[in-house]
Protein backbone atom coordinates (compact mmCIF):
# COMPACT_ATOMS: atom_id res chain seq x y z
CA UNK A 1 -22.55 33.33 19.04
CA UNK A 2 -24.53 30.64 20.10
CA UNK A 3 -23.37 26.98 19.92
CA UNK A 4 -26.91 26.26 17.07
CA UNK A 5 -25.50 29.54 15.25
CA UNK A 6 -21.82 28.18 14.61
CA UNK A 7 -22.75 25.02 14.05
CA UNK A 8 -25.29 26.35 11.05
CA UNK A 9 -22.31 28.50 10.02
CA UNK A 10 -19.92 25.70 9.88
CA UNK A 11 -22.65 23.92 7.60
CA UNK A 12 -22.90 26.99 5.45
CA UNK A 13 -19.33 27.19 4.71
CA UNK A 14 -19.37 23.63 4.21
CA UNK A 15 -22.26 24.19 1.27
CA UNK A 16 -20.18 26.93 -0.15
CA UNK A 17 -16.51 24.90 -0.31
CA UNK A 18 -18.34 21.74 -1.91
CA UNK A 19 -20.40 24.13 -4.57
CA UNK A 20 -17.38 25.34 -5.45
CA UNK A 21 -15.68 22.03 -6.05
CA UNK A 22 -18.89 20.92 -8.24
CA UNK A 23 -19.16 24.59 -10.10
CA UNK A 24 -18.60 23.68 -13.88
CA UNK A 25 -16.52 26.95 -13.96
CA UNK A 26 -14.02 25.74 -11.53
CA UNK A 27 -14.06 21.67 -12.53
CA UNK A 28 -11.04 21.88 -14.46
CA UNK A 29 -9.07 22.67 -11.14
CA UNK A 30 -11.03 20.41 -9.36
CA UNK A 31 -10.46 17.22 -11.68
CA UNK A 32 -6.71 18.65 -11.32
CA UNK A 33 -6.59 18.61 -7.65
CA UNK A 34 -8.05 14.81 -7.99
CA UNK A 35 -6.00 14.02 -10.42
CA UNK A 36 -2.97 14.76 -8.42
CA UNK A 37 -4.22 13.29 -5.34
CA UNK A 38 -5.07 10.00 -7.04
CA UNK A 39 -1.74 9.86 -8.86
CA UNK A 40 -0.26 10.10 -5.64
CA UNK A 41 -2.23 7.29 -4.45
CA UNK A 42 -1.66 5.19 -7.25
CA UNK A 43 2.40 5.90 -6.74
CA UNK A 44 2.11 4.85 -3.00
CA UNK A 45 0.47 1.49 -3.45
CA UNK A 46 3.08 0.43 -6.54
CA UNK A 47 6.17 1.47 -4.13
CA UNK A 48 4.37 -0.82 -0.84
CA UNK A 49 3.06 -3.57 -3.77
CA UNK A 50 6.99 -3.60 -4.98
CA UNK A 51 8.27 -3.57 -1.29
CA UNK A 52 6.73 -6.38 -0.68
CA UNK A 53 7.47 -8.49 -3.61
CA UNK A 54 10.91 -7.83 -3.08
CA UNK A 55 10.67 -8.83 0.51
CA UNK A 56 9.30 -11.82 0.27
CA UNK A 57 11.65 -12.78 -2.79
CA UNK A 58 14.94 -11.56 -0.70
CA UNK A 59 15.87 -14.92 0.29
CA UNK A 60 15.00 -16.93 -3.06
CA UNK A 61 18.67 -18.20 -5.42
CA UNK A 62 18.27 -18.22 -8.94
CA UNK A 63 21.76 -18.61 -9.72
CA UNK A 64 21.40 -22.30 -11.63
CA UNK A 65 18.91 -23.59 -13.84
CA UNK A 66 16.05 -23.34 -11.17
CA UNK A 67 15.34 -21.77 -8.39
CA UNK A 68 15.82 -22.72 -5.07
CA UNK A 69 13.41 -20.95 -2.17
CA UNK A 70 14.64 -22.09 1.18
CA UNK A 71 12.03 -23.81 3.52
């Protein structure tokens, strides 16, 4: 095949894998697959926003009446 060829069959499959994504016959496994995927995201960034709270709160004493962050 010619290098024009593949590259229109490489944009057909591309049509076909994204109208199957939208199809309204298939969006209830799509919105699943997103679902997931965003979940996961969501999961990531509360374990790196926690990581670095903790981090930056490692050195801080709070064993009195106040806290004491060293300088």
């Amino acid at each position: 095949m010619q290098t024009a060829e593949l590259n229109r069959e490489k944009q057909g499959r591309k049509w076909l894998a994204w109208s199957f994504i939208i199809c309204p016959c298939h969006l209830p496994l799509s919105m699943a697959a997103l679902g997931i995927v965003f979940g996961a995201i969501y999961a990531v960034g509360l374990s790196i926003g926690f990581r670095h709270i903790r981090a930056a709160t490692k050195d801080i004493d709070c064993t009195g009446d106040e806290c004491v962050v060293p300088t």
